[in-house]
N, C-alpha and C. Protein backbone atom coordinates (compact mmCIF):
# COMPACT_ATOMS: atom_id res chain seq x y z
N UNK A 1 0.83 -1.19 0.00
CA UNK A 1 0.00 0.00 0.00
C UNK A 1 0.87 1.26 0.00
N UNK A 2 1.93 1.27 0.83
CA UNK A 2 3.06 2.42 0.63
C UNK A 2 3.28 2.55 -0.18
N UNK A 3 3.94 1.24 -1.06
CA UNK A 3 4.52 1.58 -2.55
C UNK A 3 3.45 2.21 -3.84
N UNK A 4 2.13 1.66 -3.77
CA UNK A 4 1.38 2.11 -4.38
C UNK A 4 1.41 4.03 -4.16
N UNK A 5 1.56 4.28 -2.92
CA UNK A 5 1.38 5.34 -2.70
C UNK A 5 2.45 6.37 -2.92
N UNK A 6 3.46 5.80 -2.76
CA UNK A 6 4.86 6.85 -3.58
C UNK A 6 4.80 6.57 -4.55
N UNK A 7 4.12 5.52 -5.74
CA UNK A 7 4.31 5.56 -6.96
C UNK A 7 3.65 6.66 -7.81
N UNK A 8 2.52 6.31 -7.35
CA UNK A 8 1.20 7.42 -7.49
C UNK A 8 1.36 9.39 -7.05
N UNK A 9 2.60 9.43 -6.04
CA UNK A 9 3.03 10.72 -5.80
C UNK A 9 4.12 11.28 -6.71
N UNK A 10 4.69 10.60 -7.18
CA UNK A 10 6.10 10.09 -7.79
C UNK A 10 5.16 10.66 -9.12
N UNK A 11 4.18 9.90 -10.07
CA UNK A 11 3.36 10.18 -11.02
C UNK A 11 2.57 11.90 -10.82
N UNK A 12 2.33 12.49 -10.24
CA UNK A 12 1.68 13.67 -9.74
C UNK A 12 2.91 14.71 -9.99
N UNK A 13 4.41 14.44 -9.40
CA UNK A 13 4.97 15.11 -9.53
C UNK A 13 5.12 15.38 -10.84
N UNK A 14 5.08 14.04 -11.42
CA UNK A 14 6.44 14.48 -12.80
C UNK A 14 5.40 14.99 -14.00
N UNK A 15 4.26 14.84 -13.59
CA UNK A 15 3.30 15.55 -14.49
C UNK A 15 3.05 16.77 -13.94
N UNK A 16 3.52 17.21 -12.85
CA UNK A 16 3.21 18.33 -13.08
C UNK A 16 4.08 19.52 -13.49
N UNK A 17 5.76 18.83 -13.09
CA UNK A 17 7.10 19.43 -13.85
C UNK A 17 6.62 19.39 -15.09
N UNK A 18 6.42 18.31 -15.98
CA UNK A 18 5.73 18.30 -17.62
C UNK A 18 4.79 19.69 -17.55
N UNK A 19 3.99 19.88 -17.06
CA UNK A 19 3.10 20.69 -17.74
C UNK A 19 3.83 22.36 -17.50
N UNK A 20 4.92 22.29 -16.30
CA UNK A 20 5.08 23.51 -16.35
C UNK A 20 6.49 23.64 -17.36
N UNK A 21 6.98 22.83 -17.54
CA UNK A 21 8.18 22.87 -18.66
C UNK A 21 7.21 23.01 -19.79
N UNK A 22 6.07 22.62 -20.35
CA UNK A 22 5.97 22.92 -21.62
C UNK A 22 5.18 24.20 -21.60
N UNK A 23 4.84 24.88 -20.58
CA UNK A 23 4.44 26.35 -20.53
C UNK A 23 5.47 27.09 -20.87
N UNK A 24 6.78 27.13 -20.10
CA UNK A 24 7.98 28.03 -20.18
C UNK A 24 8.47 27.82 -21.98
N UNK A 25 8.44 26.65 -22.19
CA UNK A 25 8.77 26.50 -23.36
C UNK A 25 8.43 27.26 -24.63
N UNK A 26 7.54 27.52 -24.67
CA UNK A 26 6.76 28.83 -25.97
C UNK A 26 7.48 30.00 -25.42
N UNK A 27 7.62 30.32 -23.88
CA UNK A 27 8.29 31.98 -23.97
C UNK A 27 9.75 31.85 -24.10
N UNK A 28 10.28 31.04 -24.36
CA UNK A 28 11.71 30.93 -24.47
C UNK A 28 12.15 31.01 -26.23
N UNK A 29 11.46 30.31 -26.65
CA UNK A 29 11.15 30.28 -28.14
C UNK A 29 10.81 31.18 -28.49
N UNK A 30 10.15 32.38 -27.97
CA UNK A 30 9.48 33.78 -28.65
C UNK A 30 10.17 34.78 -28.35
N UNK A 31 11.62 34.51 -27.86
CA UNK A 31 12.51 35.63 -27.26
C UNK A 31 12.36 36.85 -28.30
N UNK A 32 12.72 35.93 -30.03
CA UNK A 32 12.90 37.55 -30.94
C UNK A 32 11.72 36.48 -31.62
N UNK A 33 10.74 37.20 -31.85
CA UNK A 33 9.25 36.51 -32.77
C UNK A 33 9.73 37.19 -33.84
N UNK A 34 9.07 36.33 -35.14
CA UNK A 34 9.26 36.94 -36.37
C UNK A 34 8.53 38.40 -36.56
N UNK A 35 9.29 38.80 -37.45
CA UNK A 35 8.57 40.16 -38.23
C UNK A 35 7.77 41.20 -36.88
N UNK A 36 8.42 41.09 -36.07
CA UNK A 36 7.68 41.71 -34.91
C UNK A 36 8.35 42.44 -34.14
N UNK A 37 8.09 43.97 -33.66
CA UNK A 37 8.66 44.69 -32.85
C UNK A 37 7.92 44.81 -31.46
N UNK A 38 8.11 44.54 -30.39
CA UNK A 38 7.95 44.97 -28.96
C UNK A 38 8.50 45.82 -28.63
N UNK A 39 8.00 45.71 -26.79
CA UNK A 39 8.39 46.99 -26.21
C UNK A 39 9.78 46.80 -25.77
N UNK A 40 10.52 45.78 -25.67
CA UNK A 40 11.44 45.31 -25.21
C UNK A 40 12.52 45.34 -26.30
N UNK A 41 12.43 45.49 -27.67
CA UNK A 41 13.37 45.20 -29.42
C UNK A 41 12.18 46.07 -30.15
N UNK A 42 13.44 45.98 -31.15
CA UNK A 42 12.43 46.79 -32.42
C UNK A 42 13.26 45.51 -33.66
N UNK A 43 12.55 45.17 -34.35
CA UNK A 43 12.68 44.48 -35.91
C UNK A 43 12.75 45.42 -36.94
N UNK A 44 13.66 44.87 -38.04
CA UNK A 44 13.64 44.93 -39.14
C UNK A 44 14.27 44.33 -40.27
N UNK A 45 14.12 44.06 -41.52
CA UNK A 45 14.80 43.69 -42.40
C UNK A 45 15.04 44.76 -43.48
N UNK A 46 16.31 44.14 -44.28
CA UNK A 46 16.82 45.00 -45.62
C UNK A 46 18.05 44.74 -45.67
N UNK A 47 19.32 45.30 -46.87
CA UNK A 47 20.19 44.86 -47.25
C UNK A 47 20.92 45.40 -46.53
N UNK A 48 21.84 44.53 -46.47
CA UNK A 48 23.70 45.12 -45.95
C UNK A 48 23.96 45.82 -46.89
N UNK A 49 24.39 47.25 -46.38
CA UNK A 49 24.95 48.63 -47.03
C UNK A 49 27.13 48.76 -46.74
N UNK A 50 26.66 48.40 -45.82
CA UNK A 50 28.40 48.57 -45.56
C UNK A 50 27.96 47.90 -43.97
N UNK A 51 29.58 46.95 -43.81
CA UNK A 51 29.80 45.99 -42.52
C UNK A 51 31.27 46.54 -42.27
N UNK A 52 31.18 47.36 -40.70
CA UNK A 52 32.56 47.70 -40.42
C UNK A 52 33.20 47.37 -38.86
N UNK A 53 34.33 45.98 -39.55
CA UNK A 53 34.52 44.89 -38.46
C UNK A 53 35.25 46.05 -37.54
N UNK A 54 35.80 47.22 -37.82
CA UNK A 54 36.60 48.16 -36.59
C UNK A 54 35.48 48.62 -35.87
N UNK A 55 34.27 49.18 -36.68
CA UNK A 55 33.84 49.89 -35.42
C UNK A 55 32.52 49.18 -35.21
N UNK A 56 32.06 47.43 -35.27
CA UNK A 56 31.56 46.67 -34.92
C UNK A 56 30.28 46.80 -35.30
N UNK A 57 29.70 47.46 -36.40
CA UNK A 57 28.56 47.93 -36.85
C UNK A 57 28.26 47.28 -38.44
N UNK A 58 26.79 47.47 -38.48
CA UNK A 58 26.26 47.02 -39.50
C UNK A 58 24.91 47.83 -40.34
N UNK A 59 25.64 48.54 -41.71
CA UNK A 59 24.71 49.54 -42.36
C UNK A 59 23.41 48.48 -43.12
N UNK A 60 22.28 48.77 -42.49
CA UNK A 60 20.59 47.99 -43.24
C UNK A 60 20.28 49.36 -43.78
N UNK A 61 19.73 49.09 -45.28
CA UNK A 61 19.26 49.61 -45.87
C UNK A 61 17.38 49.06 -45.70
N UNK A 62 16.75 49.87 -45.26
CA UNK A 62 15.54 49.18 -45.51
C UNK A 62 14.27 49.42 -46.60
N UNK A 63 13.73 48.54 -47.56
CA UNK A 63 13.12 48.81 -48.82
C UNK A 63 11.77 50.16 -48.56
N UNK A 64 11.50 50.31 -47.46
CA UNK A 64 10.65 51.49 -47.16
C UNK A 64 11.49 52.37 -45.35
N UNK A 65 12.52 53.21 -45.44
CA UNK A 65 12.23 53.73 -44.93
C UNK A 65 14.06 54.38 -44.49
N UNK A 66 14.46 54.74 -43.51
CA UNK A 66 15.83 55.24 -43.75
C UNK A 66 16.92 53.98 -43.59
N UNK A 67 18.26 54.69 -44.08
CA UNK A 67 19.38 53.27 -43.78
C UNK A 67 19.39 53.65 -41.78
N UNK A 68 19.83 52.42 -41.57
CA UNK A 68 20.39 52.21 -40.09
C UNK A 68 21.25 51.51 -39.48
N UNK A 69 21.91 52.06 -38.33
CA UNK A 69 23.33 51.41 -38.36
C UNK A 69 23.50 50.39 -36.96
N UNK A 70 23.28 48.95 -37.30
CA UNK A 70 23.78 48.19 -36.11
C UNK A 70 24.40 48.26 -35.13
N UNK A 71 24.86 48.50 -33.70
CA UNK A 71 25.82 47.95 -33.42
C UNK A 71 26.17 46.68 -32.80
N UNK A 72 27.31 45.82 -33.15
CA UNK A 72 27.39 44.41 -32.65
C UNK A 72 28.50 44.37 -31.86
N UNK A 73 28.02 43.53 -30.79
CA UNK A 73 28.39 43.34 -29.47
C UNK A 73 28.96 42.16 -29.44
N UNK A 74 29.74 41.19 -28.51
CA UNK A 74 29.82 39.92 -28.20
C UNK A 74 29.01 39.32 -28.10
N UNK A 75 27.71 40.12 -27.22
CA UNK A 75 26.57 39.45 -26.85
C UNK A 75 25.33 39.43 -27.67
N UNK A 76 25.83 39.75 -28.85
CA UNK A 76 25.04 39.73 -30.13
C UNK A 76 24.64 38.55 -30.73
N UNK A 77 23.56 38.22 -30.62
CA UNK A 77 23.20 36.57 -31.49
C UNK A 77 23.26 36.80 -32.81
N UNK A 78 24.22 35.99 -33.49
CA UNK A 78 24.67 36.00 -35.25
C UNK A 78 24.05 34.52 -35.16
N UNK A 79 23.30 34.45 -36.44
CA UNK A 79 22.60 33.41 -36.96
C UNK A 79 23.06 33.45 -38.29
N UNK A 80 23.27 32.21 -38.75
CA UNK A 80 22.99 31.99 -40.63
C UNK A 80 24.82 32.59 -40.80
N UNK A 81 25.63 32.86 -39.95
CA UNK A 81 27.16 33.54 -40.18
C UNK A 81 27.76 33.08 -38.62
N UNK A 82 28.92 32.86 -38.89
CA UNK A 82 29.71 32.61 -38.37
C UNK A 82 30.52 33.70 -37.31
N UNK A 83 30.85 34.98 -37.80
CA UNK A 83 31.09 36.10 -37.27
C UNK A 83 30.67 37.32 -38.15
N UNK A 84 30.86 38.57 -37.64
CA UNK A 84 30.41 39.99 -38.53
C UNK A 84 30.93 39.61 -39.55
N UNK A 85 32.30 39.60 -39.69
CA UNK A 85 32.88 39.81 -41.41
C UNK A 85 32.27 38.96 -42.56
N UNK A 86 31.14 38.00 -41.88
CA UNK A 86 31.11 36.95 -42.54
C UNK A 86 30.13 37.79 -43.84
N UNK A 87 29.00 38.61 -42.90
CA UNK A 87 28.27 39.55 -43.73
C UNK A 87 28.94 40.26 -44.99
N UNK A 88 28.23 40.50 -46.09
CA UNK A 88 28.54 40.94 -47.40
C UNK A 88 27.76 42.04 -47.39
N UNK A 89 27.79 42.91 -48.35
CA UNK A 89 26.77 43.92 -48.87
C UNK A 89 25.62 43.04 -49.99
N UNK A 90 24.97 43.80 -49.93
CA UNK A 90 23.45 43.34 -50.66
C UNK A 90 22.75 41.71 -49.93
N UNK A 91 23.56 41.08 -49.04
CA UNK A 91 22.99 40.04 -48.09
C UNK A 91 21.68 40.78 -47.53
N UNK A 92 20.58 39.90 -47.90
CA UNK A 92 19.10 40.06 -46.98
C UNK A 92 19.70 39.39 -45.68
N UNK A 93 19.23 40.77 -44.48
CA UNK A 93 19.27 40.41 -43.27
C UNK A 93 17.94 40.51 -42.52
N UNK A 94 17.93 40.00 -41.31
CA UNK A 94 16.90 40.60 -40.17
C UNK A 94 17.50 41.07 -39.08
N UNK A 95 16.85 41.83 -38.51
CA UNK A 95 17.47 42.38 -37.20
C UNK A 95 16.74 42.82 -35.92
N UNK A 96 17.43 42.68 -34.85
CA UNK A 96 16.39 42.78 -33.83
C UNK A 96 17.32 43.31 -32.62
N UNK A 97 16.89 44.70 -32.50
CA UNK A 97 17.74 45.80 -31.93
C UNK A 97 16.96 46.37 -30.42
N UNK A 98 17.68 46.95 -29.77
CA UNK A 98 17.11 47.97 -28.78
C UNK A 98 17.93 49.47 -29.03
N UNK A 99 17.31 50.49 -29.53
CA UNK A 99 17.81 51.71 -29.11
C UNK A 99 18.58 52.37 -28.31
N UNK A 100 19.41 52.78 -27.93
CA UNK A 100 19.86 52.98 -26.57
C UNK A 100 21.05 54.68 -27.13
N UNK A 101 21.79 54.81 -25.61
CA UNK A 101 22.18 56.09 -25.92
C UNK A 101 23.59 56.38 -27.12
N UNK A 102 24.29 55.20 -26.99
CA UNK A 102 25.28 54.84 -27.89
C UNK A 102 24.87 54.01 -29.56
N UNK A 103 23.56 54.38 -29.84
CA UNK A 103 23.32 53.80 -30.98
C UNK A 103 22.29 52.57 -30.97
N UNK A 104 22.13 51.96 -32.04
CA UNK A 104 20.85 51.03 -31.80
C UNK A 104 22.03 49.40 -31.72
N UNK A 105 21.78 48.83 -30.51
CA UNK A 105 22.62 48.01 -29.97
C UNK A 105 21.58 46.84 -30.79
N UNK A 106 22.30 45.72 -31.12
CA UNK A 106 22.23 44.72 -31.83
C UNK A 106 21.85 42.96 -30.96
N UNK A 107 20.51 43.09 -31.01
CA UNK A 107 20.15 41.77 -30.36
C UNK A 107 21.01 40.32 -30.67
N UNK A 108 20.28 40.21 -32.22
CA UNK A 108 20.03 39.22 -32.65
C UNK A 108 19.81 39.79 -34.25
N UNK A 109 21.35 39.05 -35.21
CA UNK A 109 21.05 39.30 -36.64
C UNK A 109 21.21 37.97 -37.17
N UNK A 110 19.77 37.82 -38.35
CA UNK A 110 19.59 36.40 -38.77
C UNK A 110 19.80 37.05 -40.47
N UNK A 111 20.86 36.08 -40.96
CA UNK A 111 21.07 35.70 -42.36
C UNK A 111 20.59 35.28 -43.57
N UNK A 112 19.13 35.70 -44.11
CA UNK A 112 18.80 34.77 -44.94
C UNK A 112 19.21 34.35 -46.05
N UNK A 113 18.89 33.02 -46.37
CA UNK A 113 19.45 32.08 -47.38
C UNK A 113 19.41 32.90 -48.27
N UNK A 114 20.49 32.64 -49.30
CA UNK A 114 20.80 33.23 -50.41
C UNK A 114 19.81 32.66 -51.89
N UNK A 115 18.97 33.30 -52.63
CA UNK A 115 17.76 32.84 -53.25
C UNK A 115 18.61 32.71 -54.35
N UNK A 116 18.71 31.66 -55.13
CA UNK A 116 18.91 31.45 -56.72
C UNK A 116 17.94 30.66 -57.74
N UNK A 117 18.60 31.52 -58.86
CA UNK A 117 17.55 30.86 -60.01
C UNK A 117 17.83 29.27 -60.29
């Protein structure tokens, strides 16, 4: 009857770690959501204009609206590249920035695949 009864507590627990691990799980995944600006980042996409590995920045041109200038950090998430230099000009990027007093500091820049005929 004991054993029945730690088995059965034993079962209660681990379902209920399950249900709260797969709650946390969607907000961890939605850190930078697509195509989306919050109050926390601002998004955008458009081409690499100029990438300058000295002063750690990255010129987006965007198809509606002014150019803007990255800056990248260590703590910068690079996706789809390996490091800054890896970036080219005319590469479609995304980007996901916070404003701040030294320039628009650089979340998270994702690489997209290169489209051919």
């Amino acid at each position: 009857m004991n054993l029945i009864f730690s088995i059965r507590r034993l079962t209660v627990l681990v379902a209920a770690l399950g249900l709260f691990f797969l709650q946390t799980a969607p907000l961890a995944a939605a850190l930078y959501e697509e195509d989306v600006s919050t109050g926390e980042y601002l998004y955008l996409k458009g081409m690499v204009r100029k990438v300058s590995a000295t002063d750690k920045s990255v010129v987006l041109e965007q198809v509606k609206g002014p150019r803007v200038t990255i800056r990248v950090t260590p703590d910068t998430e690079l996706e789809g590249i390996g490091k800054l230099e890896d970036l080219q000009t005319r590469q479609i990027i995304k980007v996901w920035y916070r404003p701040e007093q030294d320039g628009n500091l650089g979340l998270k820049i994702l690489r997209l695949p290169d489209v051919g005929c």
